[in-house]
Structures are given as structure tokens and as C-alpha cells.
PDB file of N, CA and C in Angstrom:
ATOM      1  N   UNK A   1      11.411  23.799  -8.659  1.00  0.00           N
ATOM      2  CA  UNK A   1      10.359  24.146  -7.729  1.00  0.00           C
ATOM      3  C   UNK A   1      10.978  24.330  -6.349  1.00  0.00           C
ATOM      4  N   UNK A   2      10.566  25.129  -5.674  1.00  0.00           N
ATOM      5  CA  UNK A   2      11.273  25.562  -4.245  1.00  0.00           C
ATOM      6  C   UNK A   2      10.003  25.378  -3.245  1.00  0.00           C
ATOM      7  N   UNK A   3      10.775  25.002  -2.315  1.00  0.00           N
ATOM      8  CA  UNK A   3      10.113  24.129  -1.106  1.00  0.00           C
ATOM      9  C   UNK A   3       8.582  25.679  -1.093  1.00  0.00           C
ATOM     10  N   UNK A   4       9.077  27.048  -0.808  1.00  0.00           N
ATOM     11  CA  UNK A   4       8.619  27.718  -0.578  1.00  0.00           C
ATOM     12  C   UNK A   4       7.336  28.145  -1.177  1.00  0.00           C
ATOM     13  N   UNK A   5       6.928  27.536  -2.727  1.00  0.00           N
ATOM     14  CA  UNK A   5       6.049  27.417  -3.868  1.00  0.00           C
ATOM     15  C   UNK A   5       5.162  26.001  -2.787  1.00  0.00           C
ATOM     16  N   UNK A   6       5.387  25.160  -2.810  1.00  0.00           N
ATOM     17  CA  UNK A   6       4.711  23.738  -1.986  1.00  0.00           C
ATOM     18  C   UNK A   6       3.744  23.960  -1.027  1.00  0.00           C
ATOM     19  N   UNK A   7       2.821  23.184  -0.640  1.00  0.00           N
ATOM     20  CA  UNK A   7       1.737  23.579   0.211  1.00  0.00           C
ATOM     21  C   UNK A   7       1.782  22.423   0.931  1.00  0.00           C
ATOM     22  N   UNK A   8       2.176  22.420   2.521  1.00  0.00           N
ATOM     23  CA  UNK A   8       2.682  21.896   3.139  1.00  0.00           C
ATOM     24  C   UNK A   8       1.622  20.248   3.379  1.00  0.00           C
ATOM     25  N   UNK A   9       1.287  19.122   3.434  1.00  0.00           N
ATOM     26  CA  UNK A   9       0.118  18.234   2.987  1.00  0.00           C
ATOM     27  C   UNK A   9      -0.960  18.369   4.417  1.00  0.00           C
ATOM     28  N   UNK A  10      -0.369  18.781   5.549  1.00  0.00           N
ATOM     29  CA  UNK A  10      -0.764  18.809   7.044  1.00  0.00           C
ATOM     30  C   UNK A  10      -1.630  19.860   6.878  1.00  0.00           C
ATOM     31  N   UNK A  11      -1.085  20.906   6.630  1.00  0.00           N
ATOM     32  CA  UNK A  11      -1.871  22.055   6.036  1.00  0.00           C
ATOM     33  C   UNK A  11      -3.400  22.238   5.232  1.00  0.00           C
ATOM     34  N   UNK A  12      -3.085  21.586   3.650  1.00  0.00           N
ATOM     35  CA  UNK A  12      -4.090  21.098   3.226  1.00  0.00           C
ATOM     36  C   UNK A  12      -4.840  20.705   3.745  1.00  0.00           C
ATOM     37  N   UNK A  13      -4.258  19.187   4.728  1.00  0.00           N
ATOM     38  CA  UNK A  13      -5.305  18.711   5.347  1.00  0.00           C
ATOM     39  C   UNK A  13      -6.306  18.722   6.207  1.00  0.00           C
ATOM     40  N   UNK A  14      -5.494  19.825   7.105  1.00  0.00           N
ATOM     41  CA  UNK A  14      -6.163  20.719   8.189  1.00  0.00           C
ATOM     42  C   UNK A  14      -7.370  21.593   7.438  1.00  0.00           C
ATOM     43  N   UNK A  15      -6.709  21.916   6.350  1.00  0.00           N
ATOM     44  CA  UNK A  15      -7.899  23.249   5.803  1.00  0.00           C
ATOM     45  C   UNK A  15      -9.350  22.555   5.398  1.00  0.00           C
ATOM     46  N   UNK A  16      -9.003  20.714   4.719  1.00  0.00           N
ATOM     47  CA  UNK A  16     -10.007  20.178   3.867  1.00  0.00           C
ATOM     48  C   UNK A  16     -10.380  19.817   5.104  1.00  0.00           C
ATOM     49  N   UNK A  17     -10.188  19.411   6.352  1.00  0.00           N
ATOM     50  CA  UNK A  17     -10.824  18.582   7.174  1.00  0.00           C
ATOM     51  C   UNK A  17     -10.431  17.193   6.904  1.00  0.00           C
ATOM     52  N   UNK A  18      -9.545  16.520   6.405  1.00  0.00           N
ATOM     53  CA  UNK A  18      -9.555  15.118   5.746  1.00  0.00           C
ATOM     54  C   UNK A  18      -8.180  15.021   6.785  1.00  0.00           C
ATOM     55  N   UNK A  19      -7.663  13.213   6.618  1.00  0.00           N
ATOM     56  CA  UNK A  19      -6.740  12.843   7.361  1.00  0.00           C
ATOM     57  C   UNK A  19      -5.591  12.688   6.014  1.00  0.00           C
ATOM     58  N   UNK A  20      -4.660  12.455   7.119  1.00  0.00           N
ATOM     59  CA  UNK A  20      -3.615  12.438   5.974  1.00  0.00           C
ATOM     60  C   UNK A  20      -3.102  11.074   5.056  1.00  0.00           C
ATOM     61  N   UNK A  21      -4.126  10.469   5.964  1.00  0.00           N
ATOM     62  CA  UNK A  21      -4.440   8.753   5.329  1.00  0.00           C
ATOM     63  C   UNK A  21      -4.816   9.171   4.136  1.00  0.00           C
ATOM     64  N   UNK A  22      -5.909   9.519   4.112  1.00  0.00           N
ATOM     65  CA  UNK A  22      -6.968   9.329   2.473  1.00  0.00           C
ATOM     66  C   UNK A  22      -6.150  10.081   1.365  1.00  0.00           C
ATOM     67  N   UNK A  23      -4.895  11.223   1.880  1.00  0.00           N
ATOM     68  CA  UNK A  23      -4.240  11.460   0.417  1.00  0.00           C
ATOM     69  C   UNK A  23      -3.043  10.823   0.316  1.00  0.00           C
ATOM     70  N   UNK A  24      -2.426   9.867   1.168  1.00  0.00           N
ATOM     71  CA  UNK A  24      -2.100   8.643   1.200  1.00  0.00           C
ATOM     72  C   UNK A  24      -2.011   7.836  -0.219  1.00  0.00           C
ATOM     73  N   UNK A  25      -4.099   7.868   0.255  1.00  0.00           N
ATOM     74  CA  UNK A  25      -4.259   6.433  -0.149  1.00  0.00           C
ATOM     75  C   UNK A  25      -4.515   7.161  -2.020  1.00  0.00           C
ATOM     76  N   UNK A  26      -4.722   8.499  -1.749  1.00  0.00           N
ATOM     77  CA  UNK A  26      -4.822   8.906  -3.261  1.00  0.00           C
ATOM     78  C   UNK A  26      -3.771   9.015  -3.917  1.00  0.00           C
ATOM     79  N   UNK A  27      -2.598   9.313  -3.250  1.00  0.00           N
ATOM     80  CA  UNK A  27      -1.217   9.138  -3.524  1.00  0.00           C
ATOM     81  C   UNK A  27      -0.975   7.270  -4.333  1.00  0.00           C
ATOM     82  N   UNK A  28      -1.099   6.387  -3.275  1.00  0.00           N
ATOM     83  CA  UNK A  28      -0.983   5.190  -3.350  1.00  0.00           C
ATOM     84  C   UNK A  28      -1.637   4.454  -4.841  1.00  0.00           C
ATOM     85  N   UNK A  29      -2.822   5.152  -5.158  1.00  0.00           N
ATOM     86  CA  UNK A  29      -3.938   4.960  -6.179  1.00  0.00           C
ATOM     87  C   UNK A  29      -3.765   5.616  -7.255  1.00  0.00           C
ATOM     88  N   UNK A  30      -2.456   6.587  -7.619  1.00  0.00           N
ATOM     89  CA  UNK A  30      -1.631   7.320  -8.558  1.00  0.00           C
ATOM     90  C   UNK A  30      -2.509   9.020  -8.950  1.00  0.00           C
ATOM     91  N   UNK A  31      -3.416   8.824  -8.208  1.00  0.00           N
ATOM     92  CA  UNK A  31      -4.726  10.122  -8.256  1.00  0.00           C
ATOM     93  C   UNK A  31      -4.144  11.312  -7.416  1.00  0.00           C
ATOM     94  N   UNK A  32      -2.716  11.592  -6.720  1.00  0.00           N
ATOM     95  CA  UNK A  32      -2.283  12.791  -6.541  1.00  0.00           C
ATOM     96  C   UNK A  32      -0.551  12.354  -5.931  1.00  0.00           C
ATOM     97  N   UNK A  33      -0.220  13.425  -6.160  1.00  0.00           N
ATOM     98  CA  UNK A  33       1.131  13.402  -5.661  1.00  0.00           C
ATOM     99  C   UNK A  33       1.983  14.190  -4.539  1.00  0.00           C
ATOM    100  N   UNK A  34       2.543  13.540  -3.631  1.00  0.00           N
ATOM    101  CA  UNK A  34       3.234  14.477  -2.656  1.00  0.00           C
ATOM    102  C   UNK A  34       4.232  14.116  -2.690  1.00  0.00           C
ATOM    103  N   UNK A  35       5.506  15.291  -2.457  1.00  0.00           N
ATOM    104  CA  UNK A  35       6.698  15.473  -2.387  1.00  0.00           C
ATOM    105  C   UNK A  35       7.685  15.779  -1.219  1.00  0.00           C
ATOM    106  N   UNK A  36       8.442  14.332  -1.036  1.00  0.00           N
ATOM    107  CA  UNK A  36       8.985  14.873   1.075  1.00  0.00           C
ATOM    108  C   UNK A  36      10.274  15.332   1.022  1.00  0.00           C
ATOM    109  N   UNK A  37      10.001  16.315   1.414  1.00  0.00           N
ATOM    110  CA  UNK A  37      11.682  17.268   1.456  1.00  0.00           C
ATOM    111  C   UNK A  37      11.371  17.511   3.216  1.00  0.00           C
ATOM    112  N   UNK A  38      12.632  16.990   3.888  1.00  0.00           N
ATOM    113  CA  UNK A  38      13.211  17.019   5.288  1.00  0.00           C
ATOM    114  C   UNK A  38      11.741  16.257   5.882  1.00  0.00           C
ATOM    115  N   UNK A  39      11.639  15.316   5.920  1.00  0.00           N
ATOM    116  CA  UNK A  39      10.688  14.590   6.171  1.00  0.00           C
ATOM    117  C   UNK A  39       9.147  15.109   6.532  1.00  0.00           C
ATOM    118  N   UNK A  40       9.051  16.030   5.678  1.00  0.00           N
ATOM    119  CA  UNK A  40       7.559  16.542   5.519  1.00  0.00           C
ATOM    120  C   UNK A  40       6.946  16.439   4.619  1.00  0.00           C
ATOM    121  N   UNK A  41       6.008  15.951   4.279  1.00  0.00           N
ATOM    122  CA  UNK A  41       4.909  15.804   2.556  1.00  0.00           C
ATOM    123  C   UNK A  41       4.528  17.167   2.110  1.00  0.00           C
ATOM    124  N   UNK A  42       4.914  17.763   0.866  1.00  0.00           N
ATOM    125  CA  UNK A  42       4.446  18.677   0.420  1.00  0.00           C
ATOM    126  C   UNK A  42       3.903  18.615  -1.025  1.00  0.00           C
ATOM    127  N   UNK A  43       2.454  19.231  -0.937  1.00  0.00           N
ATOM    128  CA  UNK A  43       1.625  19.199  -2.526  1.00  0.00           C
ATOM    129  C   UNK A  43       1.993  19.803  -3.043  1.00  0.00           C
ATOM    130  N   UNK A  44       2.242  19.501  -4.871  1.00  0.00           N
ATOM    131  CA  UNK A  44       2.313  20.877  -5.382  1.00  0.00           C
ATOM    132  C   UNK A  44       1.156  21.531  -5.746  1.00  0.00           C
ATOM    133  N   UNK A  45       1.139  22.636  -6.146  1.00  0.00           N
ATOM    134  CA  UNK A  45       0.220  23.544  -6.385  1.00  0.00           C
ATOM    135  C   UNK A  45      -0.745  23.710  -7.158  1.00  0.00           C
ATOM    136  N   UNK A  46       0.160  22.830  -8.545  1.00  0.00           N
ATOM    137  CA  UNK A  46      -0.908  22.106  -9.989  1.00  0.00           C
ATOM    138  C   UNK A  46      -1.615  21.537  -9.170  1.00  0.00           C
ATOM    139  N   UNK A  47      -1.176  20.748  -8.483  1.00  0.00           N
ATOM    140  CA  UNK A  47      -1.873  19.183  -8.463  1.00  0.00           C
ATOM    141  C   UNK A  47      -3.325  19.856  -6.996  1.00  0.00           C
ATOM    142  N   UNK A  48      -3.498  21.460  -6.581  1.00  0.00           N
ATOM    143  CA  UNK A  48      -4.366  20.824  -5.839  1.00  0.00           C
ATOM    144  C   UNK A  48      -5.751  20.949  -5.949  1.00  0.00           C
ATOM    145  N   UNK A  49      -5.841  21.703  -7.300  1.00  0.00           N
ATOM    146  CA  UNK A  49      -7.205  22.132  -7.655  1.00  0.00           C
ATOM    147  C   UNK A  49      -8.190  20.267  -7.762  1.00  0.00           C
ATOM    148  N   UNK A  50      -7.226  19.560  -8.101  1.00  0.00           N
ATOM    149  CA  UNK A  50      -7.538  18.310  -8.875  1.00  0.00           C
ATOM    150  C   UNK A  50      -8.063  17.432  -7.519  1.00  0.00           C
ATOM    151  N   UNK A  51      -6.781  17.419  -6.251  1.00  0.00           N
ATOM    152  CA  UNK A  51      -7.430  16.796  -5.092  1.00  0.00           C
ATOM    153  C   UNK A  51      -8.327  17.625  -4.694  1.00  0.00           C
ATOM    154  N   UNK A  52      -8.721  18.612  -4.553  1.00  0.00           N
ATOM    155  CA  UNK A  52      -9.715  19.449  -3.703  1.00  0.00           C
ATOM    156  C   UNK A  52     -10.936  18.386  -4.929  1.00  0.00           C
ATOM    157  N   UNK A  53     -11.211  18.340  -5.460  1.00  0.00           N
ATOM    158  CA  UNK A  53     -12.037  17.840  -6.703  1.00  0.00           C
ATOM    159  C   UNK A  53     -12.454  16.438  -6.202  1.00  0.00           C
ATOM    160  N   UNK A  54     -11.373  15.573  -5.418  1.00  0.00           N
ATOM    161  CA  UNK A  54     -10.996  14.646  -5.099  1.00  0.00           C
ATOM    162  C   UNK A  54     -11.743  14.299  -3.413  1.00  0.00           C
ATOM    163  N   UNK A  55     -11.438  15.496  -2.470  1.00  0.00           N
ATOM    164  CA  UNK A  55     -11.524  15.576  -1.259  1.00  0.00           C
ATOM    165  C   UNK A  55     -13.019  15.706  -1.586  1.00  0.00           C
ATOM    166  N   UNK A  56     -13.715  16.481  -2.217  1.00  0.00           N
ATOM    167  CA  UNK A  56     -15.170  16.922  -1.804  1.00  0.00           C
ATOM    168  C   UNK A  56     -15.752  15.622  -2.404  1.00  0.00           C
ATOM    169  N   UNK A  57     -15.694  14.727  -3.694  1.00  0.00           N
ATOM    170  CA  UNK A  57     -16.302  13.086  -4.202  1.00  0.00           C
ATOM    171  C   UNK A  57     -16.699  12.891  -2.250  1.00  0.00           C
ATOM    172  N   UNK A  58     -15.590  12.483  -1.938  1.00  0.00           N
ATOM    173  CA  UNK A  58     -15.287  11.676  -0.650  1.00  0.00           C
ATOM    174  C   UNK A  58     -15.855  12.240   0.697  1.00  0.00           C
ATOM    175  N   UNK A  59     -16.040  13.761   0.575  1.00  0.00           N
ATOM    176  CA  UNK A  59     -16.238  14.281   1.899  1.00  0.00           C
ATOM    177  C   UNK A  59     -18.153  14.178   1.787  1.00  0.00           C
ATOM    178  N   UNK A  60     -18.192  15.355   0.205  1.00  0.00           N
ATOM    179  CA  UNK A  60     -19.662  15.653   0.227  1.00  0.00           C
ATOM    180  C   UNK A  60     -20.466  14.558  -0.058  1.00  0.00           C
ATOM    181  N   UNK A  61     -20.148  13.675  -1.055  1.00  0.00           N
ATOM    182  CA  UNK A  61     -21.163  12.762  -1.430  1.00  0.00           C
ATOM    183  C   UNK A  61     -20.805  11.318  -0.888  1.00  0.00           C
ATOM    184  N   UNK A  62     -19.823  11.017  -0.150  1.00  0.00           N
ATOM    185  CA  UNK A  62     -19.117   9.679   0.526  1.00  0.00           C
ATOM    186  C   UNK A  62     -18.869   8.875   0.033  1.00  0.00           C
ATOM    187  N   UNK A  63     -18.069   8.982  -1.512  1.00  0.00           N
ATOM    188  CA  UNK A  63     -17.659   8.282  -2.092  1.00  0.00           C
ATOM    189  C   UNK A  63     -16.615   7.507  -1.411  1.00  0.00           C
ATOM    190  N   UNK A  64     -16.062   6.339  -1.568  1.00  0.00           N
ATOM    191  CA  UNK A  64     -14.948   5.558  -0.983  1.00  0.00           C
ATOM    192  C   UNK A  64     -13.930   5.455  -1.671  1.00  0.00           C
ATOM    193  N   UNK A  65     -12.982   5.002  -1.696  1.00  0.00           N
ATOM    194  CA  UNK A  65     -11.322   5.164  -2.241  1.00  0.00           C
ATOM    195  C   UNK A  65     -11.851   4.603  -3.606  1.00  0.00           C
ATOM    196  N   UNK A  66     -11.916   3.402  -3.784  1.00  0.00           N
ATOM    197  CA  UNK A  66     -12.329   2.353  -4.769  1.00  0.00           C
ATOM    198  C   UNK A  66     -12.984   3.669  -5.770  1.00  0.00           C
ATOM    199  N   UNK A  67     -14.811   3.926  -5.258  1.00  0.00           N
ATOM    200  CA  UNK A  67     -15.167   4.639  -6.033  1.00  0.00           C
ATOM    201  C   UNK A  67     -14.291   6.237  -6.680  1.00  0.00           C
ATOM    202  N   UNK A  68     -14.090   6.903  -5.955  1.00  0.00           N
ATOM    203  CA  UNK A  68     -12.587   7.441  -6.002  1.00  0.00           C
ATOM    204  C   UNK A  68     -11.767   7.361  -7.459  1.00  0.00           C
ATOM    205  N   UNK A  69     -11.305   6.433  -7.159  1.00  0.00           N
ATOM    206  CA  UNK A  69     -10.252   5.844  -8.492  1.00  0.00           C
ATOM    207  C   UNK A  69     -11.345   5.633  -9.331  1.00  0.00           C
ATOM    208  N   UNK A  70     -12.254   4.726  -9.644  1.00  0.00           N
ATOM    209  CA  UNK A  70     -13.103   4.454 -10.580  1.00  0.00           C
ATOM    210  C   UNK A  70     -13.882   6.049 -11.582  1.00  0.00           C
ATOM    211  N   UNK A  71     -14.451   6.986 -10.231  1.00  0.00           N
ATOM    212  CA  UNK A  71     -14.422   8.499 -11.206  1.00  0.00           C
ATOM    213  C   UNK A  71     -13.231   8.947 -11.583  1.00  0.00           C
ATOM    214  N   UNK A  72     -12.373   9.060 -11.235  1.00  0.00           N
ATOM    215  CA  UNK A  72     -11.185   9.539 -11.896  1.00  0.00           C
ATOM    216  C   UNK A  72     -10.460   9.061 -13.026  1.00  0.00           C
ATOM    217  N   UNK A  73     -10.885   7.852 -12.953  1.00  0.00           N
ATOM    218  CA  UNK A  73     -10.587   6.842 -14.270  1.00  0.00           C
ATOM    219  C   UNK A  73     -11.340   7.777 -15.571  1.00  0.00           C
ATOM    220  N   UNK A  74     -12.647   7.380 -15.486  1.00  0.00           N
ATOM    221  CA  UNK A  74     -13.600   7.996 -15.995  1.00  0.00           C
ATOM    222  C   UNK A  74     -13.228   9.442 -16.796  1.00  0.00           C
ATOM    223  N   UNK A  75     -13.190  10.193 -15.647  1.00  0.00           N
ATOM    224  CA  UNK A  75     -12.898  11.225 -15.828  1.00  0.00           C
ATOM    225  C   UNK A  75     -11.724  11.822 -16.639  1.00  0.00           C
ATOM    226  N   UNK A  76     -10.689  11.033 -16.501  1.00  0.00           N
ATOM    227  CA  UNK A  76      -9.746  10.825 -17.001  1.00  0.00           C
ATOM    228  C   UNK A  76      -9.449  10.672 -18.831  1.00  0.00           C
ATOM    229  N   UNK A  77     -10.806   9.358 -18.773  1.00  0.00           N
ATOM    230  CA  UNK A  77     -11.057   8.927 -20.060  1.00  0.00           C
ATOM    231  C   UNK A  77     -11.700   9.929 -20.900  1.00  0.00           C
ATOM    232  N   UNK A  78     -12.638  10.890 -20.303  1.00  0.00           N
ATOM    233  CA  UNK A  78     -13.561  11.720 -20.957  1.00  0.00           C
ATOM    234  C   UNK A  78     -12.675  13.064 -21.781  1.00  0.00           C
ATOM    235  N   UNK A  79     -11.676  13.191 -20.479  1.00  0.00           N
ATOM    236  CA  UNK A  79     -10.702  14.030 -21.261  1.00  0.00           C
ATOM    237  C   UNK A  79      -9.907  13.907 -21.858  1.00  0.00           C
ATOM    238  N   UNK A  80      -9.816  12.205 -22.497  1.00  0.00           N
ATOM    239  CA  UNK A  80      -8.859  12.165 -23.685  1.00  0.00           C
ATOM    240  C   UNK A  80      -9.764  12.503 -24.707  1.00  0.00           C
ATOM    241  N   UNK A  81     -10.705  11.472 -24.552  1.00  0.00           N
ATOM    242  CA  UNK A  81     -11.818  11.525 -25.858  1.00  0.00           C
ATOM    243  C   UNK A  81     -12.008  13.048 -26.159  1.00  0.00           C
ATOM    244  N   UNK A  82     -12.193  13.780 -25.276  1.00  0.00           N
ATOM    245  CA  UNK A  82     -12.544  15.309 -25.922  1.00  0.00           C
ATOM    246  C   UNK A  82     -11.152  15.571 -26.889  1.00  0.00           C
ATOM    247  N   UNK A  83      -9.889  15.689 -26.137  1.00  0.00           N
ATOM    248  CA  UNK A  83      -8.627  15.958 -26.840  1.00  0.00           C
ATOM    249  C   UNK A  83      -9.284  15.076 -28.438  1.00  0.00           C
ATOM    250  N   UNK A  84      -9.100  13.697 -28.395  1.00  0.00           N
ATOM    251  CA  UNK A  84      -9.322  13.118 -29.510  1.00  0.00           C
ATOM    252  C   UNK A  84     -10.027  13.670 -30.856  1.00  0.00           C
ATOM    253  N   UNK A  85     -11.262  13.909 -29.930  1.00  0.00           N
ATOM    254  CA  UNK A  85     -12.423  14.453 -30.643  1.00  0.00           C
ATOM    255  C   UNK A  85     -11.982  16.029 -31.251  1.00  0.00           C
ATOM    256  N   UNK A  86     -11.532  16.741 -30.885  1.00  0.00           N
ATOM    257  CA  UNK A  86     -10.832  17.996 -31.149  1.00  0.00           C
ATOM    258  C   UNK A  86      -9.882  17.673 -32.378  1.00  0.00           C
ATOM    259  N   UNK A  87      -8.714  16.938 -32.373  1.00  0.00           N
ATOM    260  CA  UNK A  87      -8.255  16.737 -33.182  1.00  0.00           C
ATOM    261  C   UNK A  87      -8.802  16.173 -34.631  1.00  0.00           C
ATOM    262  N   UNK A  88      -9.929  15.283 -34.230  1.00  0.00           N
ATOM    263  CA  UNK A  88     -10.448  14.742 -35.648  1.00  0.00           C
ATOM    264  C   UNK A  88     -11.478  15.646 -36.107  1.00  0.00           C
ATOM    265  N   UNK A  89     -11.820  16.884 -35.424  1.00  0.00           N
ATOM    266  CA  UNK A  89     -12.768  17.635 -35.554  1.00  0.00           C
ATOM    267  C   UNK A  89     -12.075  18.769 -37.032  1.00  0.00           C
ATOM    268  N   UNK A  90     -10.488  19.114 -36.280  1.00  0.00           N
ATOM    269  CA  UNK A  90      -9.653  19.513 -37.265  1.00  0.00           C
ATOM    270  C   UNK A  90      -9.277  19.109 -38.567  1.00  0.00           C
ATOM    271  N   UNK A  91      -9.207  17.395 -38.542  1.00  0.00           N
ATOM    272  CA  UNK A  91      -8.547  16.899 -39.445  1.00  0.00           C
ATOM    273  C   UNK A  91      -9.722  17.392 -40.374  1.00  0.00           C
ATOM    274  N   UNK A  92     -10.825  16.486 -39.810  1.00  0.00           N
ATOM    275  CA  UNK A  92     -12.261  17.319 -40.996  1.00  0.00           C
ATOM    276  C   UNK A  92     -11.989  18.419 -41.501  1.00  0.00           C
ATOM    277  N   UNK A  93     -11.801  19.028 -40.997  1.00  0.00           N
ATOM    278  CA  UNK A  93     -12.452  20.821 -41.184  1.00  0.00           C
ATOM    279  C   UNK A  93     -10.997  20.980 -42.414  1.00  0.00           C
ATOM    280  N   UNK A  94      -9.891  20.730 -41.872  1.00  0.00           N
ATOM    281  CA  UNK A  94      -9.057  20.260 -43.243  1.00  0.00           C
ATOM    282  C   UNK A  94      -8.919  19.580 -44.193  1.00  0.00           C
ATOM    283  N   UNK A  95      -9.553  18.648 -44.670  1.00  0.00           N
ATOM    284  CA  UNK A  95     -10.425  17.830 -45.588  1.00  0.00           C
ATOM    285  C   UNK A  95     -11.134  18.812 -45.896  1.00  0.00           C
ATOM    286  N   UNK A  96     -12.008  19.016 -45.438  1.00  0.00           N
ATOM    287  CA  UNK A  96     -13.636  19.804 -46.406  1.00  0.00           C
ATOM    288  C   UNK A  96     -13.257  21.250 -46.781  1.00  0.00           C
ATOM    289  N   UNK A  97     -11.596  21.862 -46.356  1.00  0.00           N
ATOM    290  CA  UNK A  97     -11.210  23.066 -46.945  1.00  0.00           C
ATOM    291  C   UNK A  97     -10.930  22.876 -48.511  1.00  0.00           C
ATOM    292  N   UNK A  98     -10.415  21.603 -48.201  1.00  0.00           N
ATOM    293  CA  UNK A  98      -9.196  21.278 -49.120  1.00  0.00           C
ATOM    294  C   UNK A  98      -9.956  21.286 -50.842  1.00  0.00           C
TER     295      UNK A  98
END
């Protein structure tokens, strides 16, 4: 990945309106990741559809860090169970070919 692909975190933050505390603290809470090359934080690009997802919990509806982590947990969980559920959906459907 080249610095030049990265979205600078000041940037972001400027654009979301948010401080650079709260992706910090989402950083800190394992819910996003930034990367410091020459002592600047830079997001990657996967990761920002997921904080923007993250920024609006907190901005639009005033969720707090705590709550924060707790939907993302959640959220988290829902999309294994689907994976799960997909797979045993298969195994069936291979059984009842068989």
C-alpha cells in the first residue's frame, strides 16, 4: 500500500466534522485502524466506509464510545451468523440433493 492510496486521518476528520480523539478512541476500542508513516495518521481506504458508519452512530444519533463498541459488537456478530447460516443453508441443500 503506498502512502499515496491513504486518506490522510486530519482530513477525514475535517470532512466528518469529528475530532481526532474519537477515532483515537475507535482505534483504541479495535473498531478502526490508522497507519503513521512520518508522523502523520493515515486511514486506509477499506476501512472507511465502516468508520463513516461509525462517525454518523456518534454524530447523528449520539451514541457514546461504550455504545459504539457495543453496536459494533453486535453487528459484528450478525455478520458471522449470516456467513454461518449460509453455509449450513448449503450443507442442506447438499443433503437433500444427495
Amino acid at each position: 500500500m503506498e502512502k499515496a492510496d491513504l486518506i490522510p486521518a486530519e482530513d477525514f476528520c475535517s470532512h466528518h466534522s469529528v475530532s481526532y480523539t474519537f477515532v483515537s478512541g475507535l482505534c483504541d476500542a479495535g473498531l478502526a485502524e490508522v497507519v503513521t508513516i512520518e508522523e502523520v495518521q493515515y486511514i486506509h481506504p477499506d476501512c472507511v466506509a465502516d468508520l463513516e458508519k461509525l462517525v454518523r452512530l456518534h454524530a447523528d444519533l449520539d451514541i457514546n464510545m461504550e455504545g459504539i463498541e457495543a453496536i459494533a459488537h453486535l453487528l459484528q456478530q450478525v455478520s458471522d451468523l449470516r456467513v454461518q447460516l449460509k453455509n449450513m443453508t448449503q450443507q442442506l441443500d447438499m443433503y437433500k440433493n444427495t
